[in-house]
Structures are given as C-alpha cells and as structure tokens.
N, C-alpha and C. Protein backbone atom coordinates (compact mmCIF):
# COMPACT_ATOMS: atom_id res chain seq x y z
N UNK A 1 31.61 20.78 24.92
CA UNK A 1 30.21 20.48 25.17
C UNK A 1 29.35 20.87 23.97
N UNK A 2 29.68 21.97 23.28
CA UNK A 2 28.76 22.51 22.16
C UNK A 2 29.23 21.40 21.50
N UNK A 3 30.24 21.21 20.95
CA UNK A 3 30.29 20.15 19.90
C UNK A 3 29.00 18.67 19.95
N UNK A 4 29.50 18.49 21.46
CA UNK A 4 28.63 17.17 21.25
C UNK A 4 27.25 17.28 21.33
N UNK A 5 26.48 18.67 21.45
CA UNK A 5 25.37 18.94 21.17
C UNK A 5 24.99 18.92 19.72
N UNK A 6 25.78 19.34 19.04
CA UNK A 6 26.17 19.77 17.55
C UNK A 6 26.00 18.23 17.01
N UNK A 7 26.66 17.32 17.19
CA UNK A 7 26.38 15.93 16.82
C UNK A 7 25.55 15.15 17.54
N UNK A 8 24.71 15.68 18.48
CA UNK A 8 23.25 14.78 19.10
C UNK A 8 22.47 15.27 17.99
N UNK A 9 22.72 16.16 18.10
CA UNK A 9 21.50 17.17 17.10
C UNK A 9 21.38 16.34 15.90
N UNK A 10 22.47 16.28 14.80
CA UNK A 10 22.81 15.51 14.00
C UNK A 10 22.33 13.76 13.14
N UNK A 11 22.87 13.64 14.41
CA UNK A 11 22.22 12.29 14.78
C UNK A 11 20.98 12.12 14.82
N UNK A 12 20.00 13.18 15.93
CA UNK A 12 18.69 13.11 15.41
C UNK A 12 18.14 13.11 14.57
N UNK A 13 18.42 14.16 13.53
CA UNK A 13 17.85 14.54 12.81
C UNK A 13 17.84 13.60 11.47
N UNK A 14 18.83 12.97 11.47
CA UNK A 14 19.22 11.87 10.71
C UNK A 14 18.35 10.84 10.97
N UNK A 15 18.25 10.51 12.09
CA UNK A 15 17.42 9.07 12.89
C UNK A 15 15.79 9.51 12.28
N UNK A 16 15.40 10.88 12.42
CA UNK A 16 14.11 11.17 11.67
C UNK A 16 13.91 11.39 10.26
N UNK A 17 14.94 11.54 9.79
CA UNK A 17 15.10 11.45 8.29
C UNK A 17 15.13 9.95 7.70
N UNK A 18 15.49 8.93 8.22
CA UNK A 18 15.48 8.03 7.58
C UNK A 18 13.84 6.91 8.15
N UNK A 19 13.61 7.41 9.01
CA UNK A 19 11.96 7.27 10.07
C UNK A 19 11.26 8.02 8.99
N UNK A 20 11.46 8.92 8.16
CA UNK A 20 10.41 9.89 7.23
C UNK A 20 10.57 9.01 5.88
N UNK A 21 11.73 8.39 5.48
CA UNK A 21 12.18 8.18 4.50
C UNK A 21 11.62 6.41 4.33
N UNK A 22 11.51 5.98 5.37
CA UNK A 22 11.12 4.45 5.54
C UNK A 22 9.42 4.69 4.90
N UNK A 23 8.89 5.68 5.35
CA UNK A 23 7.98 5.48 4.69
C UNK A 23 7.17 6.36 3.59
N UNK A 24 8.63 7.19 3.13
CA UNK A 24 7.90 7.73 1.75
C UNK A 24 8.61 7.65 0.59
N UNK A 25 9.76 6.26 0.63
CA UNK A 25 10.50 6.22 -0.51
C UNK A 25 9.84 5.19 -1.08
N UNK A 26 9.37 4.71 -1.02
CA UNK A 26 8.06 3.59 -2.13
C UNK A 26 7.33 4.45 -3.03
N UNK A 27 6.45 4.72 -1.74
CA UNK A 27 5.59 5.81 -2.51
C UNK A 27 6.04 7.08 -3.67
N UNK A 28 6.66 7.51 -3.23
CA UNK A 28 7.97 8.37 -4.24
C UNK A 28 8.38 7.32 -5.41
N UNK A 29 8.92 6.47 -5.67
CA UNK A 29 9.28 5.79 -6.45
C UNK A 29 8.38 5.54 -7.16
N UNK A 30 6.71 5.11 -6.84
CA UNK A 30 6.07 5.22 -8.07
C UNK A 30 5.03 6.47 -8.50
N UNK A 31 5.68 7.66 -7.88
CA UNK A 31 5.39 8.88 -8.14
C UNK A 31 3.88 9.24 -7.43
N UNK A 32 3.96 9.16 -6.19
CA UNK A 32 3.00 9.55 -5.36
C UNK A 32 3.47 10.39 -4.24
N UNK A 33 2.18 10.68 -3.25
CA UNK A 33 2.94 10.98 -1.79
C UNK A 33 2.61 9.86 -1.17
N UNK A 34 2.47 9.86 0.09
CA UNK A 34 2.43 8.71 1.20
C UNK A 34 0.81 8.89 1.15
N UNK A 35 0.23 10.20 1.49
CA UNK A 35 -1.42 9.76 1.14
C UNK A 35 -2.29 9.04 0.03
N UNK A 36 -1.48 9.75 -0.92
CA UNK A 36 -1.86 9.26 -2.51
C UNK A 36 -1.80 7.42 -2.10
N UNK A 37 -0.74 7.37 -2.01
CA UNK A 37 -0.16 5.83 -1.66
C UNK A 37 -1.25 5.29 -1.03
N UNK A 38 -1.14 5.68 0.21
CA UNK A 38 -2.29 4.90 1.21
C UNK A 38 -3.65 4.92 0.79
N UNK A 39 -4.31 5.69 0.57
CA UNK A 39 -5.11 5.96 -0.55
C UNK A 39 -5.47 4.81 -1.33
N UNK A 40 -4.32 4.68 -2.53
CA UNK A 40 -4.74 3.29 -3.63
C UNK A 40 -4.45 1.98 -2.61
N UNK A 41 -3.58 1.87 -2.05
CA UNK A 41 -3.52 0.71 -1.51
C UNK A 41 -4.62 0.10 -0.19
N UNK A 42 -5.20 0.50 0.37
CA UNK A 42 -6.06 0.68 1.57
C UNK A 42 -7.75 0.60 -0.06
N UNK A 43 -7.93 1.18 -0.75
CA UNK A 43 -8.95 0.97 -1.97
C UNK A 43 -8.45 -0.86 -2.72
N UNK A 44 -7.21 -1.02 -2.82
CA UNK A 44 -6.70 -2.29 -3.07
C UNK A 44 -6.94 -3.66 -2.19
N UNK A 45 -6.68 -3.04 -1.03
CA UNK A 45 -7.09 -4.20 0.19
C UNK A 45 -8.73 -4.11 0.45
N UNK A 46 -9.19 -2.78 0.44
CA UNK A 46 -11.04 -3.46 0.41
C UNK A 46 -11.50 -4.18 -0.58
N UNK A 47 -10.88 -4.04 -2.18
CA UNK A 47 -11.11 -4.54 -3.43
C UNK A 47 -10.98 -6.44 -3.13
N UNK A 48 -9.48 -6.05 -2.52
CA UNK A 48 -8.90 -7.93 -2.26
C UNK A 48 -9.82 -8.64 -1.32
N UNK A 49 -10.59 -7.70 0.23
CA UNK A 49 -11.11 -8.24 1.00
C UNK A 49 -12.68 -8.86 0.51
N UNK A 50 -13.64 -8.19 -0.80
CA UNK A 50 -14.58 -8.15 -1.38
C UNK A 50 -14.50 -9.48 -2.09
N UNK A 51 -13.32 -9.76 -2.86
CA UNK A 51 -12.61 -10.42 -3.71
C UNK A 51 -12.95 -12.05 -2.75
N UNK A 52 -12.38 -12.13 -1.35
CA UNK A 52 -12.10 -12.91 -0.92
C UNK A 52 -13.47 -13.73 -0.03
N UNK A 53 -13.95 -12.36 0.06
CA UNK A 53 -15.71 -12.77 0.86
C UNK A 53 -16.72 -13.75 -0.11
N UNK A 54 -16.33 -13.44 -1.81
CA UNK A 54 -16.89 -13.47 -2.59
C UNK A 54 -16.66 -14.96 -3.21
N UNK A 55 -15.30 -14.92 -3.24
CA UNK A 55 -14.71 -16.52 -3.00
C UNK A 55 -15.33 -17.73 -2.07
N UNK A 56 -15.23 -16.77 -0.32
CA UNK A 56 -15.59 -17.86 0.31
C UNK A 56 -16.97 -18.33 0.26
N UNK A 57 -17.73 -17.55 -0.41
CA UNK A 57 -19.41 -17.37 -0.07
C UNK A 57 -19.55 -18.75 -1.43
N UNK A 58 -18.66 -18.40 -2.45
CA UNK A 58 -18.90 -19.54 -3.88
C UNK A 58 -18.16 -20.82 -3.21
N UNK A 59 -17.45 -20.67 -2.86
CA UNK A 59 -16.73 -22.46 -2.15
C UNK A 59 -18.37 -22.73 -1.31
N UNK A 60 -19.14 -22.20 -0.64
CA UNK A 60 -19.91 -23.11 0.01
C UNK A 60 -21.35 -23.71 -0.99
N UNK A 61 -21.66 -21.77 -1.79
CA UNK A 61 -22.88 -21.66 -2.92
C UNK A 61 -22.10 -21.67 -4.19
N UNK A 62 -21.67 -22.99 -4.70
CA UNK A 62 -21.53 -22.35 -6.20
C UNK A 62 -21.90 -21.45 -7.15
N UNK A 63 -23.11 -21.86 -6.88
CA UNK A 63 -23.69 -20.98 -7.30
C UNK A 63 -23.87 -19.09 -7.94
N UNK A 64 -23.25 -18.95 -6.73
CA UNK A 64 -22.90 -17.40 -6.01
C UNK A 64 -21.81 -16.78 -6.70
N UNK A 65 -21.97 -15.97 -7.06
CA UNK A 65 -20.45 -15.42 -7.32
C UNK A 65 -19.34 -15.52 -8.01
N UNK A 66 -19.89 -16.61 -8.92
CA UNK A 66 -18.91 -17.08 -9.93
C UNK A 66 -18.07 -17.02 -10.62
N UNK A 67 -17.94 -15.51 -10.96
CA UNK A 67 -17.17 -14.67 -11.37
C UNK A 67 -16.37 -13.87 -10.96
N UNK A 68 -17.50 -13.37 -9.77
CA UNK A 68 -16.93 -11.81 -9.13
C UNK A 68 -15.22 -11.64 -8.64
N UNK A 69 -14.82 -12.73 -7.68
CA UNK A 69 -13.81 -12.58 -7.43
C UNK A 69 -12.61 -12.49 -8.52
N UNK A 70 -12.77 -13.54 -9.55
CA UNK A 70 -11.47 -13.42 -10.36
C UNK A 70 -11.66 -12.35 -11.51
N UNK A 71 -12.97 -11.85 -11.57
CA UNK A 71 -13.45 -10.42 -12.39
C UNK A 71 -12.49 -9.10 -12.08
N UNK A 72 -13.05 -9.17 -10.43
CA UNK A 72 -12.25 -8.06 -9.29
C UNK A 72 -10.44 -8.29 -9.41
N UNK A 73 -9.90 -9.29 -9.34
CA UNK A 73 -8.27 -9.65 -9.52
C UNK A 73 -8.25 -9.16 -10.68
N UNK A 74 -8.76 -9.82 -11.59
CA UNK A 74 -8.31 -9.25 -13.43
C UNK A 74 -8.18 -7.59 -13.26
N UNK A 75 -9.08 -6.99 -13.20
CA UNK A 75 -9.46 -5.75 -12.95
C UNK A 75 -8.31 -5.26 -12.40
N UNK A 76 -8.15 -5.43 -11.22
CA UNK A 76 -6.64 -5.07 -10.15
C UNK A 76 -5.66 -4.69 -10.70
N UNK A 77 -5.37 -6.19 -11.60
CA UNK A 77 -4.26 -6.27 -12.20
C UNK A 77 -4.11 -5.42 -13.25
N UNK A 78 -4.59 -5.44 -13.47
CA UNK A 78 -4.84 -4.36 -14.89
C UNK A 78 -4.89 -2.87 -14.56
N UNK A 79 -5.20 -2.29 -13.20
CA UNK A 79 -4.87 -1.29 -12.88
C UNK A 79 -3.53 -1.05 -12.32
N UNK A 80 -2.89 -2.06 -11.61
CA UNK A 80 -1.56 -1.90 -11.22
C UNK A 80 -0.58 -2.23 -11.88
N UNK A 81 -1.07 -2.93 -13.49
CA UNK A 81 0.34 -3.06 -13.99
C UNK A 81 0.28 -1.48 -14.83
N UNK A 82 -1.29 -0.89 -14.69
CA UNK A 82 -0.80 0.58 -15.89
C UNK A 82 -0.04 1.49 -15.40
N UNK A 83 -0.03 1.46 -13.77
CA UNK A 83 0.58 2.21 -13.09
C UNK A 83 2.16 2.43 -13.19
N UNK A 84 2.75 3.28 -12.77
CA UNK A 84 4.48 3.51 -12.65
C UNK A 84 4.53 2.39 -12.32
C-alpha cells in the first residue's frame, strides 16, 4: 500500500510540474518570468488592439490615421525583434 502511495504521489507531482512548466517554458526561453511575460505581451495586444481601431476608423475616414497603425506595427517590430 505505501508503495502505491509513493507513486500517486509521484505522478502528481509530475502532472503539476509539467501544468507549471506549460506555462513558464516560453517565457524562460526568452529570459523572463511568466509575469514579466504577461506583462510585455498583454502591453503588445493593447498596442495591436490601438493599431487595429486605428485602421478601422481610416478604412471609413481616410483621412484619419494614416499612419498610426503601420507607425505602431513598425515600432512593435522593432521592439520584438531586439528582444531574446
């Protein structure tokens, strides 16, 4: 009986190790934590969502915005390729 406690245990702990690992081996890889991570990326998606408002507002006003969106992408890009 101890034994197979000994390998539930095991097993768990494993099943949460790779549940911990699903979501901090990205982030690790380009030398962050998971906050750091969420952090730039969550600042990335308001940047993209700004990006995209800014777009749709010039498809109706040419006028409008002419720049902003592919200003904001250039920009992006240029921060995420300096990155790890």
């Amino acid at each position: 009986m101890q034994n197979f406690e000994n390998n539930n245990q095991s097993i768990t702990k494993k099943s949460q190790l790779k549940i911990v690992s699903f979501f901090t081996e990205h982030p690790e890889s380009v030398g962050e934590t998971y906050i750091q991570h969420f952090s730039v990326a969550i600042r990335f998606s308001l940047k993209l969502f700004i990006s995209s408002i800014a777009a749709l507002i010039h498809a109706f006003i040419p006028a409008l915005f002419k720049k902003t969106a592919s200003t904001l992408i250039k920009n992006m890009y240029r921060e995420m390729t300096s990155r790890k």
